[in-house]
Protein backbone atom coordinates (compact mmCIF):
# COMPACT_ATOMS: atom_id res chain seq x y z
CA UNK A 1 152.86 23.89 9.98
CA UNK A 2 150.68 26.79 10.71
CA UNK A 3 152.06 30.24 10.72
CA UNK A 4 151.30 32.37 13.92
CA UNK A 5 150.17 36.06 12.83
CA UNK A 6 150.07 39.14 15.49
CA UNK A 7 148.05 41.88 14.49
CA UNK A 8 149.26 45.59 15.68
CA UNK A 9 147.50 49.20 15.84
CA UNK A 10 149.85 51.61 15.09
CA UNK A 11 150.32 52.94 18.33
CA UNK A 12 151.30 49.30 19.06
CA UNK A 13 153.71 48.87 17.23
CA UNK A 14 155.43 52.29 18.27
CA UNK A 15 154.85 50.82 22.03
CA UNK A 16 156.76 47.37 21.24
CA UNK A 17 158.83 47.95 18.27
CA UNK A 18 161.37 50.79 18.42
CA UNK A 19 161.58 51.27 14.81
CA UNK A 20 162.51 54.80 14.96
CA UNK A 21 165.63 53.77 17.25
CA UNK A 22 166.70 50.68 13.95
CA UNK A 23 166.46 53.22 11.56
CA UNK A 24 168.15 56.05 13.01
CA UNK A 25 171.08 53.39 14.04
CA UNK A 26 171.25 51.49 10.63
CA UNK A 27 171.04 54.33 8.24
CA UNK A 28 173.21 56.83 10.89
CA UNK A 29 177.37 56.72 11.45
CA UNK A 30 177.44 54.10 13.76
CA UNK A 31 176.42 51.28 11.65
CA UNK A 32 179.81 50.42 9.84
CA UNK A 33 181.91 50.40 13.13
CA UNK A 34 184.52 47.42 13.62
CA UNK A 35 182.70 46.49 17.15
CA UNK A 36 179.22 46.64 15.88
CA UNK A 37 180.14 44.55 12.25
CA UNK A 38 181.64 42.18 14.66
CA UNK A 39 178.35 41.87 17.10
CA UNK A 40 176.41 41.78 13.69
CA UNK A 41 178.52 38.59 12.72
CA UNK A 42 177.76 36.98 16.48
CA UNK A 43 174.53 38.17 17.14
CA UNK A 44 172.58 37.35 14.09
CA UNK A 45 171.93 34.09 12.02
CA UNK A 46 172.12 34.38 8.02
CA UNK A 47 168.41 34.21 7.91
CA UNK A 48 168.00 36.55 10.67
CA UNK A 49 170.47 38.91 8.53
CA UNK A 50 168.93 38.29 5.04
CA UNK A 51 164.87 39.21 7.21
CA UNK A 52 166.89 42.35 8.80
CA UNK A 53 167.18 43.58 5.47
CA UNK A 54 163.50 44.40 5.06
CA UNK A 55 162.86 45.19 8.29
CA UNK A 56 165.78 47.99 8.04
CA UNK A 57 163.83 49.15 5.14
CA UNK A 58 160.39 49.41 6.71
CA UNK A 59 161.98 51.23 9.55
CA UNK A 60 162.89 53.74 7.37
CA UNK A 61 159.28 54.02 5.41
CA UNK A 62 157.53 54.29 8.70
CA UNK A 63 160.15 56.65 10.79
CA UNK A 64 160.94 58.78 7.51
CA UNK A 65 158.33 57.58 4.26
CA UNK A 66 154.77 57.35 4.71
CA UNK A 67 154.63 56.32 8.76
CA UNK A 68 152.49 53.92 10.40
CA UNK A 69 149.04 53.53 9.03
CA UNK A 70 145.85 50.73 9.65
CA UNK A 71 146.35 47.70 11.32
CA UNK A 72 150.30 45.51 10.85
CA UNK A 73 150.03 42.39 10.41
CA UNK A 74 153.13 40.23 11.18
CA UNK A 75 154.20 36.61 11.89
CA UNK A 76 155.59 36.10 15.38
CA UNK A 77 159.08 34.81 13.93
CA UNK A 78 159.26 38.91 12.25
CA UNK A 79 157.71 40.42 15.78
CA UNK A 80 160.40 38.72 17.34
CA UNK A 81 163.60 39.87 15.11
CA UNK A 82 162.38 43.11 15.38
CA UNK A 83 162.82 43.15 19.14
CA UNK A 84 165.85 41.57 18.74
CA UNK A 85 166.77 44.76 16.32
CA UNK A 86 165.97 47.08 18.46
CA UNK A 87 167.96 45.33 22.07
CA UNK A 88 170.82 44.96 19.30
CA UNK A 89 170.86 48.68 18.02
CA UNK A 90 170.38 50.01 21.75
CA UNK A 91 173.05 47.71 23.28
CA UNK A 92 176.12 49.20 20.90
């Protein structure tokens, strides 16, 4: 089965991924709360969790490391978790 790829500028990504907002939520105060563990625990599927683990970590190389640079390249499946990030960290 072949793999769909989306290919980003970086002032793409920062118009459809709100990496900036994942970082500053996963890495701030917020994270370890009862109500958002719990949300965590319904929201997200053990793949989706295990995936969410790199993603947290490129949000934090691109809002605070080295930034955006060139062109990302990214399956849809990723594209899609990281929307689904980003409506999870601005819903709680």
């Amino acid at each position: 089965m072949a793999k769909l790829y989306v290919s980003l500028t970086p002032e793409e990504v920062r118009a459809s991924i709100p990496y900036d907002l994942i970082c500053m939520v996963r890495y701030g105060c917020t994270w370890n709360t009862g109500r958002r563990r719990r949300a965590w625990q319904l929201d997200f599927t053990e793949v989706e969790k295990k995936a969410a683990g790199r993603l947290f970590r490129q949000s934090f190389e691109w809002t605070c490391g080295r930034g955006l640079s060139g062109t990302i390249r990214m399956t849809m499946n990723t594209f899609n978790l990281w929307r689904k990030l980003g409506e999870f960290c601005a819903s709680i």
